[in-house]
Protein backbone atom coordinates (compact mmCIF):
# COMPACT_ATOMS: atom_id res chain seq x y z
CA UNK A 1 117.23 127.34 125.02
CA UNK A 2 118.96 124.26 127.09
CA UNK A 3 120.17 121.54 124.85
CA UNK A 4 118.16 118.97 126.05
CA UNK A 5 118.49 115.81 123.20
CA UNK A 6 115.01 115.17 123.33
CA UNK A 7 113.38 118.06 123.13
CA UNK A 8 115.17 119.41 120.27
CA UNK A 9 114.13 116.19 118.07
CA UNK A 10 110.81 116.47 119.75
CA UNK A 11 110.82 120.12 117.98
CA UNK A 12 112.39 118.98 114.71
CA UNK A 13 109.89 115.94 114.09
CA UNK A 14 106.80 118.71 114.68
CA UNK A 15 108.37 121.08 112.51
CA UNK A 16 107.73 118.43 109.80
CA UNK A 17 104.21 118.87 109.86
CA UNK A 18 101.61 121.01 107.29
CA UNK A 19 101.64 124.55 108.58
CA UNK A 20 104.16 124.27 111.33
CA UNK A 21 107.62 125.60 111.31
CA UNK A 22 110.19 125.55 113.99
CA UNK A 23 108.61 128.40 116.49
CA UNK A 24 105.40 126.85 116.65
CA UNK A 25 106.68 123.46 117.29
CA UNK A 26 108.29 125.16 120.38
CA UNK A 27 105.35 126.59 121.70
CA UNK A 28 103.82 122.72 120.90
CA UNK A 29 106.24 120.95 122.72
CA UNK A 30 105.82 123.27 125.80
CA UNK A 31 102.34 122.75 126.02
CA UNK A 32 103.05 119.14 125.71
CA UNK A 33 105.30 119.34 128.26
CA UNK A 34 103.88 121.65 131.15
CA UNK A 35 100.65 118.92 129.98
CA UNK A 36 102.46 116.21 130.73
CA UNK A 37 99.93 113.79 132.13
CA UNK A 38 96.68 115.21 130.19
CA UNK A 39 98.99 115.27 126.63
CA UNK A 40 101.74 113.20 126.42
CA UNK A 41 100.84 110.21 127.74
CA UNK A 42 97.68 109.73 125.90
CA UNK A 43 99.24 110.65 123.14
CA UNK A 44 102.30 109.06 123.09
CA UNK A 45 99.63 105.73 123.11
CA UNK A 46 97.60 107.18 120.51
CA UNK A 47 100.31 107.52 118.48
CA UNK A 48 101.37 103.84 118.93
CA UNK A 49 98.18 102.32 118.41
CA UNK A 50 97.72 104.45 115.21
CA UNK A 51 101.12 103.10 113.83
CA UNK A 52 100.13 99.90 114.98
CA UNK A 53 96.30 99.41 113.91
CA UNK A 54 95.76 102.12 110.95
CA UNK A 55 97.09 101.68 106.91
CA UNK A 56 96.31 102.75 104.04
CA UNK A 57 93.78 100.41 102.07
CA UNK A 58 95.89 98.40 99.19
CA UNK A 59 92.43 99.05 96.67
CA UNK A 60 90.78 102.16 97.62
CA UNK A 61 93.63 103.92 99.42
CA UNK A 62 91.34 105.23 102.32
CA UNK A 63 92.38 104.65 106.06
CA UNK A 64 91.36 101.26 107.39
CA UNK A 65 91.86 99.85 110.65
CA UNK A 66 93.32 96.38 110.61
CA UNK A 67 90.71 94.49 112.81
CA UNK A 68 87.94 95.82 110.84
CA UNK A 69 88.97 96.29 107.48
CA UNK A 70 87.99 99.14 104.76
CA UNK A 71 84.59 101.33 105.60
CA UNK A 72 85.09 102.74 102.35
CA UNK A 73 85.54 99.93 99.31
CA UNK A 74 83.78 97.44 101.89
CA UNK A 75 80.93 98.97 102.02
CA UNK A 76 78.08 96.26 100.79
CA UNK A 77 75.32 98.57 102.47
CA UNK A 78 74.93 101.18 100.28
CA UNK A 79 75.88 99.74 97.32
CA UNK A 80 76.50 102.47 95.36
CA UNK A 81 77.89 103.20 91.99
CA UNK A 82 79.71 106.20 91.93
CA UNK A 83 83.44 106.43 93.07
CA UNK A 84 85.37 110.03 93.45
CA UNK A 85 88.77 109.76 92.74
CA UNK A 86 90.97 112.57 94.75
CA UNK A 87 94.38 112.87 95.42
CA UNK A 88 95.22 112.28 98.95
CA UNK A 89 93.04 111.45 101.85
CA UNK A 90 92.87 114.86 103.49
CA UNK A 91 90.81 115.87 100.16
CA UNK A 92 88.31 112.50 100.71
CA UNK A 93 87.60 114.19 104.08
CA UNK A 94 87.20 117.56 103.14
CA UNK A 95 84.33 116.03 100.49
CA UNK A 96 83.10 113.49 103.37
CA UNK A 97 82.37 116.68 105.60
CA UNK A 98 80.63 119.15 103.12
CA UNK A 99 77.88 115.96 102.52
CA UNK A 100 77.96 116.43 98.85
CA UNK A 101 78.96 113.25 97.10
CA UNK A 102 77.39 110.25 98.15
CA UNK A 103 79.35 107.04 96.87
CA UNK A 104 82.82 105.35 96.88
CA UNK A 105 85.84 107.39 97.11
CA UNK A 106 89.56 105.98 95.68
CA UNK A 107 92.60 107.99 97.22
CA UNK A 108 95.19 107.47 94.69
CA UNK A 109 98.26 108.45 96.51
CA UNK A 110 99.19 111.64 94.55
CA UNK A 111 99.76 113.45 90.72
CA UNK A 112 101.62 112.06 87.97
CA UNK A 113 105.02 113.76 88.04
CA UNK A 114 107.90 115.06 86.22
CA UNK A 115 109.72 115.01 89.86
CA UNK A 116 109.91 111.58 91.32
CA UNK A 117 105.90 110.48 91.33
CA UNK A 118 105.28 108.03 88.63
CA UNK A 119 101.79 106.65 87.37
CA UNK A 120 102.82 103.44 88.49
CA UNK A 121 102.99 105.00 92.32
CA UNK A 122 99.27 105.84 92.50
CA UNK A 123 96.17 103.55 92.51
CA UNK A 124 95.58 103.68 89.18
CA UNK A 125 95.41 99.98 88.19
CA UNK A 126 93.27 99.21 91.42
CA UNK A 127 90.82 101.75 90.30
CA UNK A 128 90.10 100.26 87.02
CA UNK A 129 89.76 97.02 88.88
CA UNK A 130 87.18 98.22 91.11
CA UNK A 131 85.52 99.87 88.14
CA UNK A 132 85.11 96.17 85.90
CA UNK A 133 84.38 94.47 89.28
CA UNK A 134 82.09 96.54 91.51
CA UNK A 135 79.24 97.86 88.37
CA UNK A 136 80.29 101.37 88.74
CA UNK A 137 78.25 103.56 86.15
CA UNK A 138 80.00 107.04 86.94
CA UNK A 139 83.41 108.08 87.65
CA UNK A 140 84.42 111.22 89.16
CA UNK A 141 87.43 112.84 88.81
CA UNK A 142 88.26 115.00 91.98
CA UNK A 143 91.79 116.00 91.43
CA UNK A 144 93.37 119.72 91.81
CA UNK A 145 93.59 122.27 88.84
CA UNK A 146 96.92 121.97 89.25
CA UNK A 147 99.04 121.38 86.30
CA UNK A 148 99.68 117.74 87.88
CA UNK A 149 96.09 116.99 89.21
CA UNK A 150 95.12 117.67 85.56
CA UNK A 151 97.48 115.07 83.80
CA UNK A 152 96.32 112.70 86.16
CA UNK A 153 92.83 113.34 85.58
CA UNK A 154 93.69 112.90 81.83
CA UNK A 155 96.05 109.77 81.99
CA UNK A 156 92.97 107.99 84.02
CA UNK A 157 90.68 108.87 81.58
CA UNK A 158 92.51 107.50 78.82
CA UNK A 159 93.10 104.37 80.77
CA UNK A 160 89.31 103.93 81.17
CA UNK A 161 88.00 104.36 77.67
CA UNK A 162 87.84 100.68 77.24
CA UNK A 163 85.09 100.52 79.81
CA UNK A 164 81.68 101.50 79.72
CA UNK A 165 81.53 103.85 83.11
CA UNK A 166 80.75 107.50 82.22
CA UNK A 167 83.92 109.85 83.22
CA UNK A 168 83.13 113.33 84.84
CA UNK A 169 85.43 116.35 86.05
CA UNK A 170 84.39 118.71 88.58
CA UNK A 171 83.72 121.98 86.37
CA UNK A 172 82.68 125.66 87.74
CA UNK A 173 84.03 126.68 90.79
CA UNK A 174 87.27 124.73 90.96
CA UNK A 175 89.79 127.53 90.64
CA UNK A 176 93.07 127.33 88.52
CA UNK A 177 95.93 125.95 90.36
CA UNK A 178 93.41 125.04 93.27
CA UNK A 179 93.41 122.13 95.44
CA UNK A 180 90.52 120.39 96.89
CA UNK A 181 91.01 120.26 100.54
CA UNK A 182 91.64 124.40 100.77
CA UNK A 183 87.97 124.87 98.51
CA UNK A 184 85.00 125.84 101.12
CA UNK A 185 81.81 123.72 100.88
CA UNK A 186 80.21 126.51 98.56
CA UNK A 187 82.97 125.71 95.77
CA UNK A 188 82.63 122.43 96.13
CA UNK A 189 79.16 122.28 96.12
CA UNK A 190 79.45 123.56 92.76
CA UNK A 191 82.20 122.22 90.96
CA UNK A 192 80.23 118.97 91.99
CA UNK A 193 76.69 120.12 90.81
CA UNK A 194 78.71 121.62 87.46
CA UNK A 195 80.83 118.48 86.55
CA UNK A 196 81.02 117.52 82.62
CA UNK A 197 81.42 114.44 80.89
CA UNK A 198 84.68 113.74 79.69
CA UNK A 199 84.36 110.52 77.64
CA UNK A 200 81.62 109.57 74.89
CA UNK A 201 80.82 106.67 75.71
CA UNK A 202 76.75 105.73 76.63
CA UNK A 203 76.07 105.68 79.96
């Protein structure tokens, strides 16, 4: 291959990315560049207005664009009173797009743990906020079965005992070690319809 500077950190930046490794980022880049008018250019802009105009929501964690702030905790036309509390974002999508929860999702960031990711990292503390503040009657915990996902799920539960909102886990069909995003819209269709009750406090 020529040593061309720019295409070999072209290569290495894609290689970065879920589910790619260093052939297929070749085969990307040459696309991209035999494409270079349809491809890179539009997304070379893409890119900068993403950088640019898209964060990460300081209370909810969900994407927001600058100019028009959060879809997600904003929300005053639905009102509901639910919120589903997931890991990352690519598991609020994966929920979004099977239509089964309807209500307020809070994307805390990641897991507690042992290697690097501390409770005080994730959203925790804005959650409870939005719990006191915004009437919410049912919490749902949406994180993996993962060893992580379920001390998580655990530490926010304690942290919410204080309050009155009922706590539920998804249940049946959530698979040991699985994680949210990979489960197909049967599974989580289920492990929704199936979730228990983790605190006892009245509804």
């Amino acid at each position: 291959m020529q040593n061309i500077n720019e295409i070999e950190d072209l290569i290495r930046l894609i290689s970065k990315l879920p589910g790619l490794g260093p052939k297929s980022a070749k085969r990307i880049v040459l696309k991209l560049i035999n494409n270079r008018d349809e491809l890179v250019k539009p997304m070379a802009n893409s890119l900068v207005q993403v950088y640019k105009n898209v964060k990460r929501c300081n209370s909810c964690g969900s994407l927001k664009s600058i100019s028009n702030g959060c879809n997600n905790c904003e929300n005053t036309k639905e009102n509901f009173n639910k919120i589903c509390v997931v890991e990352d974002i690519a598991d609020q999508w994966s929920i979004e797009n099977s239509n089964i929860f309807k209500g307020y999702f809070h994307i805390l960031g990641g897991t507690i743990s042992s290697v690097g990711q501390r409770k005080e990292d994730l959203l925790i503390n804005s959650l409870i906020e939005r719990v006191n503040r915004d009437d919410i009657e049912e919490v749902i915990l949406a994180t993996s079965a993962t060893v992580e996902g379920q001390t998580t799920a655990y530490y926010i539960q304690d942290s919410l005992k204080n309050s009155k909102v009922k706590v539920t886990k998804l249940a049946q069909g959530l698979p040991v070690g699985g994680e949210i995003e990979s489960l197909d819209d049967g599974t989580l269709f289920s492990a929704f319809k199936n979730r228990s009750k983790l605190n006892s406090n009245s509804d």
